[in-house]
Protein backbone atom coordinates (compact mmCIF):
# COMPACT_ATOMS: atom_id res chain seq x y z
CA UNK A 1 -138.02 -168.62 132.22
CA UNK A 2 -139.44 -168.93 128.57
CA UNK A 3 -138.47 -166.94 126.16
CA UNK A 4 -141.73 -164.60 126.24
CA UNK A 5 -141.12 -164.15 129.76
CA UNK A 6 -137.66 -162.61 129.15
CA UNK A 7 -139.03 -160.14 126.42
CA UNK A 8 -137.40 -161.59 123.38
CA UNK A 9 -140.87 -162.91 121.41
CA UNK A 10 -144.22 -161.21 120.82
CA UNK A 11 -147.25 -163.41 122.36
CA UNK A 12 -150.42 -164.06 119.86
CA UNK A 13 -152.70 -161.16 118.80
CA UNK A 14 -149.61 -158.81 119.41
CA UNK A 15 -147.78 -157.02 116.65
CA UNK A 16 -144.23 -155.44 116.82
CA UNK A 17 -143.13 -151.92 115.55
CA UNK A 18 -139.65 -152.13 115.12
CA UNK A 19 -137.90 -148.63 114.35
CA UNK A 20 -134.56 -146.83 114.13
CA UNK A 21 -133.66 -146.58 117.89
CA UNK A 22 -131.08 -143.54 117.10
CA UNK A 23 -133.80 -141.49 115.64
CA UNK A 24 -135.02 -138.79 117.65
CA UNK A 25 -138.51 -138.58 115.54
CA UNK A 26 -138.84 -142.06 115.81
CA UNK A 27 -138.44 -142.34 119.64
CA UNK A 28 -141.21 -139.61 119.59
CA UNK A 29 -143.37 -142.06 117.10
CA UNK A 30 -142.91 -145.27 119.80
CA UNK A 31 -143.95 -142.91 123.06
CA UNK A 32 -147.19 -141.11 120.80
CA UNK A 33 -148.07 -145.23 120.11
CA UNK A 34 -147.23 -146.49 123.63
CA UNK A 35 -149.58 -143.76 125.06
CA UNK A 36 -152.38 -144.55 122.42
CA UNK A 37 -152.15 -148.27 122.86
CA UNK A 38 -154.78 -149.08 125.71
CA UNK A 39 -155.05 -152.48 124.64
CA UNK A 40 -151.45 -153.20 124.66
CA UNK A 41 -151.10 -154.50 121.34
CA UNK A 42 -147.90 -153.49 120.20
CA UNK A 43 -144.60 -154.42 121.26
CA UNK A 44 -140.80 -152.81 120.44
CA UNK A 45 -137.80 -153.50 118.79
CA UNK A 46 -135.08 -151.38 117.69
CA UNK A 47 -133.68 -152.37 114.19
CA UNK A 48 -130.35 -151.93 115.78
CA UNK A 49 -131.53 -154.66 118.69
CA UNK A 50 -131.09 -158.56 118.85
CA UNK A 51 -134.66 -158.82 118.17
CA UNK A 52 -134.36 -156.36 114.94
CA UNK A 53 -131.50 -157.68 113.28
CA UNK A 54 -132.57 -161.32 113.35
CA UNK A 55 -136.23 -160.15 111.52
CA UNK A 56 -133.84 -158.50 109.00
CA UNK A 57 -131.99 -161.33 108.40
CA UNK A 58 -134.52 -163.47 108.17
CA UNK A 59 -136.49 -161.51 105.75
CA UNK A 60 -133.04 -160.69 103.27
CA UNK A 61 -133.30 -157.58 104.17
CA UNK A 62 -130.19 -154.76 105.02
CA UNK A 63 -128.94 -155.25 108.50
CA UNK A 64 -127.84 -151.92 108.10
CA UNK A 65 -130.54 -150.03 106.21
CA UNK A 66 -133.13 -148.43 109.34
CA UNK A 67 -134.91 -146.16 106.87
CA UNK A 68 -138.63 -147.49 107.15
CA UNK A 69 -140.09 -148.43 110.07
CA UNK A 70 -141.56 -151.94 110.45
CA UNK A 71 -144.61 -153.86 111.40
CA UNK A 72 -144.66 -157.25 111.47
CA UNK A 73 -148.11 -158.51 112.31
CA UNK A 74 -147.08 -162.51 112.67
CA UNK A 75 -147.66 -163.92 109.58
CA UNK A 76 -147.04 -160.70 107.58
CA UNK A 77 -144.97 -157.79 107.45
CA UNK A 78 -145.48 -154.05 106.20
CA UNK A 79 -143.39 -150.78 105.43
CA UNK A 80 -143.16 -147.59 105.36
CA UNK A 81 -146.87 -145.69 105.17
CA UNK A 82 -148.53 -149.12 105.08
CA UNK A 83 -147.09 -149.76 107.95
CA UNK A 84 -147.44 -145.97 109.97
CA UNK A 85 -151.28 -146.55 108.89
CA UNK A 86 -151.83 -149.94 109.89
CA UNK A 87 -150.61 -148.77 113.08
CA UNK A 88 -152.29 -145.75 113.17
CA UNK A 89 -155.75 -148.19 113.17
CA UNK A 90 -155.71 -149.73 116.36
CA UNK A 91 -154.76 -146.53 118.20
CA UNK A 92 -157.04 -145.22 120.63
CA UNK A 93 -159.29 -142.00 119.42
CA UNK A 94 -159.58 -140.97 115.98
CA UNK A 95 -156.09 -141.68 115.29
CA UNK A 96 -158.03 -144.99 113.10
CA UNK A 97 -159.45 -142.33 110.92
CA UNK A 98 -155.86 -141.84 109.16
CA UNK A 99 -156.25 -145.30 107.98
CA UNK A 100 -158.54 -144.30 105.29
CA UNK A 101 -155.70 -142.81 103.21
CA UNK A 102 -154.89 -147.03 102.00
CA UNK A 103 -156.80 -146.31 99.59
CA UNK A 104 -154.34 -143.74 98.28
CA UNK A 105 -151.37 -145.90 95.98
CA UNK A 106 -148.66 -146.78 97.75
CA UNK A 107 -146.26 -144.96 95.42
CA UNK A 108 -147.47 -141.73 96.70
CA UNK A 109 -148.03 -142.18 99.99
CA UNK A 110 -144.05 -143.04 100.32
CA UNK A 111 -143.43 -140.42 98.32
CA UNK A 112 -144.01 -138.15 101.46
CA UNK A 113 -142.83 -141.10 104.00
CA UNK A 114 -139.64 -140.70 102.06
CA UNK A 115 -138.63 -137.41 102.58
CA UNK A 116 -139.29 -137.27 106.02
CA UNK A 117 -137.70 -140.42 106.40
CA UNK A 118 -134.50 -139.26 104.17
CA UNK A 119 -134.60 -135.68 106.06
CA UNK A 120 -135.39 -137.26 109.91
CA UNK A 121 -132.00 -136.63 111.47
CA UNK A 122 -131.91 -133.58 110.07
CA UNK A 123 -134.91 -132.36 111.20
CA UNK A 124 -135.03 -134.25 114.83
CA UNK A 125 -131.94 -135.14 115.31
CA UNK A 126 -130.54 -138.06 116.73
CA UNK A 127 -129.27 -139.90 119.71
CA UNK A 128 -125.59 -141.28 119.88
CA UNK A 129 -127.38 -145.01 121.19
CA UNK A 130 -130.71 -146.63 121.20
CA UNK A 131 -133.40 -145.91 123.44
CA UNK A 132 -133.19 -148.07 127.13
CA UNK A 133 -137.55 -148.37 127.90
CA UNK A 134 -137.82 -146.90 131.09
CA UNK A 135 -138.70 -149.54 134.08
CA UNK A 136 -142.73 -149.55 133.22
CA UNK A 137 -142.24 -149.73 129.84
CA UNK A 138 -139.34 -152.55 129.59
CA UNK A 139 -142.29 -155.27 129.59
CA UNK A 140 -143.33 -153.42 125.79
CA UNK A 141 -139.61 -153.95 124.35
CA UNK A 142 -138.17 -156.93 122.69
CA UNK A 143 -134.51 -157.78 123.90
């Protein structure tokens, strides 16, 4: 079985969304993507997974730190409201629409991004362990 078979690599012309697994908002976030993603172009990974903790460590970032949410489209990686809008582009509907706020700087747009993202278990709560994809949606989750 290769490893793309097994779940554990994203195949070409796929991007992965990887996300604090604990967070209740960010659960929410994966689901609203999953069922806006008719083209199947996004795949999972909990920061707190295998998959998640070898892209931080490869990139020098905190193995510990699951404040942003991240894509990494191959060759490049983004964070935060780059990220949350590059996302929000290939969604199906007008969700694309939102991606017209790039052009506002980056500085403020995380401005916001922070807040929620300092406030989120506050707000939303939190689970005691990552989220397990159900059956049907396993295939969409990096191990």
């Amino acid at each position: 079985m290769s490893k793309a078979d097994s779940h554990t690599e994203k195949q070409e012309g796929q991007a992965v969304i990887m996300f604090d697994g604990v967070c209740n908002l960010c659960n929410a976030s994966v689901n609203f993507v999953i069922d806006r993603d008719s083209d199947r172009y996004f795949r999972y990974a909990p920061l707190q997974s295998d998959a998640g903790q070898r892209f931080l460590k490869k990139h020098g970032k905190s193995v510990s730190d699951f404040d942003s949410v991240i894509l990494d489209e191959g060759d490049r990686f983004f964070t935060q409201s780059t990220a949350a809008l590059r996302i929000a582009r290939k969604l199906d509907g007008a969700w694309p629409l939102l991606y017209g706020f790039i052009i506002i700087p980056p500085f403020l747009r995380n401005l916001v991004y922070n807040i929620i993202a300092r406030n989120r278990y506050k707000w939303f709560g939190r689970k005691d362990e990552c989220r397990i994809p159900t059956p049907e949606l396993k295939s969409l989750f990096l191990d």
